[in-house]
Protein backbone atom coordinates (compact mmCIF):
# COMPACT_ATOMS: atom_id res chain seq x y z
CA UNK A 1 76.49 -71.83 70.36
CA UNK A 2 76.10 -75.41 70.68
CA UNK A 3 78.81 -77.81 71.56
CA UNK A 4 78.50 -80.24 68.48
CA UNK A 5 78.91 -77.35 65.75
CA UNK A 6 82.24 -75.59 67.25
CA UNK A 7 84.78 -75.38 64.58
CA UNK A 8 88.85 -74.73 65.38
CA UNK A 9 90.97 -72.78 62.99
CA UNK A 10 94.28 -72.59 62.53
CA UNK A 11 95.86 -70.09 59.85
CA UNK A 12 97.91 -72.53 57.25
CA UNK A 13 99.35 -69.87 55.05
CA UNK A 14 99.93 -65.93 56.64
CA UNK A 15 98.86 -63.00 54.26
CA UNK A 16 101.04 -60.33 53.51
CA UNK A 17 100.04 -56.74 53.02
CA UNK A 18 102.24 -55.79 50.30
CA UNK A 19 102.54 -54.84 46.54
CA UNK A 20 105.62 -54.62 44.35
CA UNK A 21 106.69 -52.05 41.75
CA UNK A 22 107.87 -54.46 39.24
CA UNK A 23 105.30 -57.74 40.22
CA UNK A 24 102.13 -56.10 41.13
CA UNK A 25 99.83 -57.17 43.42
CA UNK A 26 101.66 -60.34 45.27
CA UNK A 27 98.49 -62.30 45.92
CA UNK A 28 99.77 -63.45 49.42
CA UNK A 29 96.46 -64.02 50.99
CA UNK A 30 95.59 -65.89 54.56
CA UNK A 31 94.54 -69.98 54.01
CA UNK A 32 93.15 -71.41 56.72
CA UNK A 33 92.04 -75.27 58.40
CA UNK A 34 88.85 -75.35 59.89
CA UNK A 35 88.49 -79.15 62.13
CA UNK A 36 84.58 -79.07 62.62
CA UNK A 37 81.64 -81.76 63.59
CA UNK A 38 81.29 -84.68 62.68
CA UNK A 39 85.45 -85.20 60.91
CA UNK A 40 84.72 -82.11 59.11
CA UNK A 41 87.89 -80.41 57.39
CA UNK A 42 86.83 -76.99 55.55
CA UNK A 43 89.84 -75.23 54.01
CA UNK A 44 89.36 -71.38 54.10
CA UNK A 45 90.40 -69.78 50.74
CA UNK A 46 92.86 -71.85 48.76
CA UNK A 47 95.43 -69.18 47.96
CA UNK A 48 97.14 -68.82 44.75
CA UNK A 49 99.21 -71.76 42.35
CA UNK A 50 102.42 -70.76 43.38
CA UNK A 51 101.23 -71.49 47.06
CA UNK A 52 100.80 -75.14 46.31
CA UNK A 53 103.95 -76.57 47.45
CA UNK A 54 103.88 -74.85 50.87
CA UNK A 55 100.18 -75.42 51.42
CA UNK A 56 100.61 -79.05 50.88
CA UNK A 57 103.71 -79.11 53.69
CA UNK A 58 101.44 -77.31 55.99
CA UNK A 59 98.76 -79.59 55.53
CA UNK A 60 100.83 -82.32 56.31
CA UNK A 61 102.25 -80.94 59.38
CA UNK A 62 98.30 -80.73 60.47
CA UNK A 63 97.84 -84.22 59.86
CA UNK A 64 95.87 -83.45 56.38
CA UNK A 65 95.95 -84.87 53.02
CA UNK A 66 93.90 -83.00 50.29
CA UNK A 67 91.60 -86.32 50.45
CA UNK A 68 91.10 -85.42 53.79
CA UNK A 69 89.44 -82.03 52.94
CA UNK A 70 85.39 -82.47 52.95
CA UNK A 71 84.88 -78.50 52.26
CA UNK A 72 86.50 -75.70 50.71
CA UNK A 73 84.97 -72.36 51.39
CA UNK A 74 85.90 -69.69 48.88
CA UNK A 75 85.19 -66.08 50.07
CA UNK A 76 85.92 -64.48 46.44
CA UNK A 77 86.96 -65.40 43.27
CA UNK A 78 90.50 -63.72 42.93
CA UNK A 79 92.75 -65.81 41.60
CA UNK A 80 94.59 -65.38 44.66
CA UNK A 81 92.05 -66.98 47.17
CA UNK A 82 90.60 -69.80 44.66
CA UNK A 83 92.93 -70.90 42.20
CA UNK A 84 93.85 -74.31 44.39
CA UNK A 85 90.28 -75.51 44.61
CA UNK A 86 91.59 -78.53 42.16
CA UNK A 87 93.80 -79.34 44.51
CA UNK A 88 90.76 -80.91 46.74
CA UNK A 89 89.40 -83.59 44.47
CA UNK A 90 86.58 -84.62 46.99
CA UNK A 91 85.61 -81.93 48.75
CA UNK A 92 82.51 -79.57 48.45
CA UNK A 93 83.13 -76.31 46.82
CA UNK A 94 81.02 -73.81 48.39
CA UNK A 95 81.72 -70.20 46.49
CA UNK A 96 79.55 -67.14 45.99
CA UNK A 97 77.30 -68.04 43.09
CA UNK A 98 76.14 -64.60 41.79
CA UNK A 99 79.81 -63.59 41.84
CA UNK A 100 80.85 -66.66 40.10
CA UNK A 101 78.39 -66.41 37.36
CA UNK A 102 79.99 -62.75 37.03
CA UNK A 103 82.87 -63.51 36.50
CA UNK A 104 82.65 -66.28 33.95
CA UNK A 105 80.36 -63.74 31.51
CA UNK A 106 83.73 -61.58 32.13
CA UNK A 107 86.33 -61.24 28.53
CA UNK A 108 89.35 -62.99 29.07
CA UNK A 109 92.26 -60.90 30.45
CA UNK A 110 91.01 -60.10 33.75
CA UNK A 111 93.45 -58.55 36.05
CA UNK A 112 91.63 -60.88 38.83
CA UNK A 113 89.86 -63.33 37.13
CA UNK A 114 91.22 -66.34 36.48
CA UNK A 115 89.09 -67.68 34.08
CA UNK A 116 89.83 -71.14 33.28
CA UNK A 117 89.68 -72.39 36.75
CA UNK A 118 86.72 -70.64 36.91
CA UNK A 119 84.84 -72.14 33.95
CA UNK A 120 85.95 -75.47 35.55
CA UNK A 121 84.70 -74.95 38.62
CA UNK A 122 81.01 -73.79 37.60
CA UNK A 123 81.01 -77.07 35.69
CA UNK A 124 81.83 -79.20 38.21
CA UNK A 125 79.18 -81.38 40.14
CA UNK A 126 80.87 -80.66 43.47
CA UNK A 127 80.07 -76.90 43.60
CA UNK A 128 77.72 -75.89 46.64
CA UNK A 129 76.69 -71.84 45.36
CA UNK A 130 76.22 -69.65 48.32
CA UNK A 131 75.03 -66.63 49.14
CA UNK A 132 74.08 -64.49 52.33
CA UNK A 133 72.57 -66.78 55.36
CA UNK A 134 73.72 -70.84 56.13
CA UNK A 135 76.15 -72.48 54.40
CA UNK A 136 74.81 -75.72 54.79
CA UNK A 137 77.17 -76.31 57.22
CA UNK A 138 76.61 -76.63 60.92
CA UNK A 139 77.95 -73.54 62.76
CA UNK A 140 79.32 -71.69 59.69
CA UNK A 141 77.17 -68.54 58.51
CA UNK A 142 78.10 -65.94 55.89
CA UNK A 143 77.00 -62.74 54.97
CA UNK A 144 77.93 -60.54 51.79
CA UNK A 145 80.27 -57.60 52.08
CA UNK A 146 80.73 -56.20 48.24
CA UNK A 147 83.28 -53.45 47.54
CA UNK A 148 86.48 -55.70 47.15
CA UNK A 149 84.78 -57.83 44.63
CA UNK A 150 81.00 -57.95 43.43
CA UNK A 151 79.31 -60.57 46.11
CA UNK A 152 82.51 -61.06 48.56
CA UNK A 153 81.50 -63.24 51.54
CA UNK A 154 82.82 -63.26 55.19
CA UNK A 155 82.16 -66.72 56.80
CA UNK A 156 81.62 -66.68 60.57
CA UNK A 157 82.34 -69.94 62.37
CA UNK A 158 81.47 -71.00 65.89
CA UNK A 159 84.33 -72.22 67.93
CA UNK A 160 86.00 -71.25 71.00
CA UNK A 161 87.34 -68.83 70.33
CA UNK A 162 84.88 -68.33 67.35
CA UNK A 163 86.25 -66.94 64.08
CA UNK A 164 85.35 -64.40 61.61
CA UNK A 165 86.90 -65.46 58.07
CA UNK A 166 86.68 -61.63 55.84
CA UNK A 167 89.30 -62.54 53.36
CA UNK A 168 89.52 -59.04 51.47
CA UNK A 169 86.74 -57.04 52.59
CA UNK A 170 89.41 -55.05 54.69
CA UNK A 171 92.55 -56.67 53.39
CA UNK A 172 95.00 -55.43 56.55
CA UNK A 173 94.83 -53.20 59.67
CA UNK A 174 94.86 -50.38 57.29
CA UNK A 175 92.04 -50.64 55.69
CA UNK A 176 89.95 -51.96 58.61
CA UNK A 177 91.19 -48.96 60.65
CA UNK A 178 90.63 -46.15 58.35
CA UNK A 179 87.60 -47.70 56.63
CA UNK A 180 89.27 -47.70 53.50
CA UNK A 181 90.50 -49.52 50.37
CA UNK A 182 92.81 -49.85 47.52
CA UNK A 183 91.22 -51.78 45.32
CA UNK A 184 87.34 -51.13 44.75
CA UNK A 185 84.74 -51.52 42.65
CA UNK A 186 82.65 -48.90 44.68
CA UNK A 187 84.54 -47.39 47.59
CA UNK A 188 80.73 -45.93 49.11
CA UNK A 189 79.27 -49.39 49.35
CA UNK A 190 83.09 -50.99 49.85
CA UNK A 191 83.51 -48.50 53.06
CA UNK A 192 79.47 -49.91 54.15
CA UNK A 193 81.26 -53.46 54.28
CA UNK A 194 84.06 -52.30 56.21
CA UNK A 195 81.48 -51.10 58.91
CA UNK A 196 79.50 -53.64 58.41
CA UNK A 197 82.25 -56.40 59.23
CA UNK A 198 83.72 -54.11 61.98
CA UNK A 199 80.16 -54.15 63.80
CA UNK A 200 79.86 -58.07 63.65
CA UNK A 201 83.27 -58.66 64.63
CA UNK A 202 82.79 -56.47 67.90
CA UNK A 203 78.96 -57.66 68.43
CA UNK A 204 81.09 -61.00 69.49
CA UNK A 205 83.15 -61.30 72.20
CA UNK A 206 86.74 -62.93 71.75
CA UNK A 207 86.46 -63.75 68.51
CA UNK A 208 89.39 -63.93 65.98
CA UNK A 209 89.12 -61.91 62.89
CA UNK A 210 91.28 -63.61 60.08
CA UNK A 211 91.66 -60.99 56.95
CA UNK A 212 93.32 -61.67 53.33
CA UNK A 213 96.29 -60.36 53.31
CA UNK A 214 97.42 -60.01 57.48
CA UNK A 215 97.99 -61.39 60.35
CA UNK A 216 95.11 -63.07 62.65
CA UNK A 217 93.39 -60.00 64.73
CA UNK A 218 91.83 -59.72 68.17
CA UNK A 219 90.13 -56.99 70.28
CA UNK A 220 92.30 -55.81 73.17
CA UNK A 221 90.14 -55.12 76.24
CA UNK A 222 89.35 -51.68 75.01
CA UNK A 223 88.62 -52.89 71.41
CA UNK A 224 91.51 -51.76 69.54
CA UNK A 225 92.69 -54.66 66.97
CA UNK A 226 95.87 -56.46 67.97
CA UNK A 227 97.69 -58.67 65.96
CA UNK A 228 98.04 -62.02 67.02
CA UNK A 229 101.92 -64.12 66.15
CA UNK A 230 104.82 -62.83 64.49
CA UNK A 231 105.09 -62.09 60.59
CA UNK A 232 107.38 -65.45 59.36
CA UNK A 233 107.32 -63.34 55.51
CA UNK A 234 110.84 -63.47 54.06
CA UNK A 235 112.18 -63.86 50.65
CA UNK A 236 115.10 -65.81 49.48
CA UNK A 237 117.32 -64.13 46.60
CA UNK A 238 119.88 -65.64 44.12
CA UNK A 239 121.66 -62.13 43.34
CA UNK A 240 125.32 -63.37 42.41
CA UNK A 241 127.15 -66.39 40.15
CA UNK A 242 126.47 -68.79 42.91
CA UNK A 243 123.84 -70.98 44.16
CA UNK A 244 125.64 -70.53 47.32
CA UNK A 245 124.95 -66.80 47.76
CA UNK A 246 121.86 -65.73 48.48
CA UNK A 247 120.09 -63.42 50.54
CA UNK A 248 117.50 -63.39 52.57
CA UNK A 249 115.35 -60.17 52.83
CA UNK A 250 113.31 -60.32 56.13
CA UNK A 251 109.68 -58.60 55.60
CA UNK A 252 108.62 -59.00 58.82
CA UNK A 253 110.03 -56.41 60.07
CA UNK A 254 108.77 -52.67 60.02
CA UNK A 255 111.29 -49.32 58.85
């Protein structure tokens, strides 16, 4: 790794593992700041719309306007992880092009797919299409890992510590400890990715392994995954007649 290309990451917005009965899939997913060469900003994943408000106070706390943003790196094109590429009105939009040209042949309706901001973002002139091998980018790679979604990429970044950006190839411990998923278009070739990623992640040493919907992940010294912080996820609730009562449920916390 040379000096000039190291990139430093810092998670923005934490992913949460969870579903509810009533909302469905929550579409909490993992944003991250990548400060590279050269005054680079790359913004890893956007999350989803109702994200906006937060990711702009975090990016603000980091010293970062959208302006300020020269690359956004999408991994996938759930609505949850690109819907807030707008938001970065001069930055590069690198994205999976196979996958994106996918989904826009895709009815409307999609449980995923949010199609207008897709449509608008294969028409726009900023749009860098990846796929497997450089990014164009000095000291960022990616490879595909399908199974999640149709051409899913994991972007590996050079930094000390280096970072491994997989998104929802295995969304949570869960999945990257049993090798399996919940939501898969093939679990054969999904559970291939899973290994796949696993095998990178360990073929480096130190590196941090940042996944969709968890907390940032390391290998302990006899490479088991540790998590890395403490879960801030809590909801506020109006439940009563007052805007003075609410409650707070913590989901932080395990049973």
């Amino acid at each position: 790794m040379s000096g000039h290309a190291a990139w430093q990451v810092e998670v923005l917005i934490q992913g949460y593992p969870g579903k509810s009965k009533e909302q469905g899939g929550l579409g909490w997913s993992t944003v991250a700041l990548a400060r590279g060469p050269e005054g680079r900003l790359a913004l890893l994943d956007t999350g989803r719309l109702g994200v906006r408000k937060v990711l702009l106070e975090r990016l603000k706390a980091a010293g970062v306007t959208p302006a300020d943003v020269t690359d956004v790196l999408l991994t996938h094109v759930h609505y949850d992880h690109c819907e807030n590429w707008p938001m970065f009105h001069r930055a590069t939009i690198h994205a999976p092009g196979a996958e994106l040209d996918w989904a826009c042949a895709q009815l409307d309706g999609s449980p995923m797919l949010p199609e207008f901001t897709l449509r608008a973002l294969a028409a726009n002139p900023r749009l860098h299409r990846l796929a497997e091998g450089p990014t164009g980018l000095p000291g960022i790679t990616c490879f595909e890992a399908p199974g999640h979604s149709l051409h899913h990429l994991v972007f590996v970044l050079d930094g000390s510590p280096p970072t491994i950006f997989s998104a929802d190839v295995a969304k949570n411990r869960a999945e990257l400890a049993t090798g399996r998923a919940d939501i898969s278009l093939d679990p054969a070739i999904h559970a291939r990715s899973i290994a796949r990623l696993k095998a990178e992640w360990r073929a480096r040493e130190g590196t941090v392994l940042l996944v969709g919907h968890d907390l940032p992940l390391t290998l302990d010294p006899a490479g088991r995954p540790v998590a890395a912080g403490e879960r801030r996820m809590s909801v506020d609730a109006w439940l009563g007649d007052s805007l003075e009562d609410s409650t707070r449920f913590d989901l932080g916390r395990r049973a």
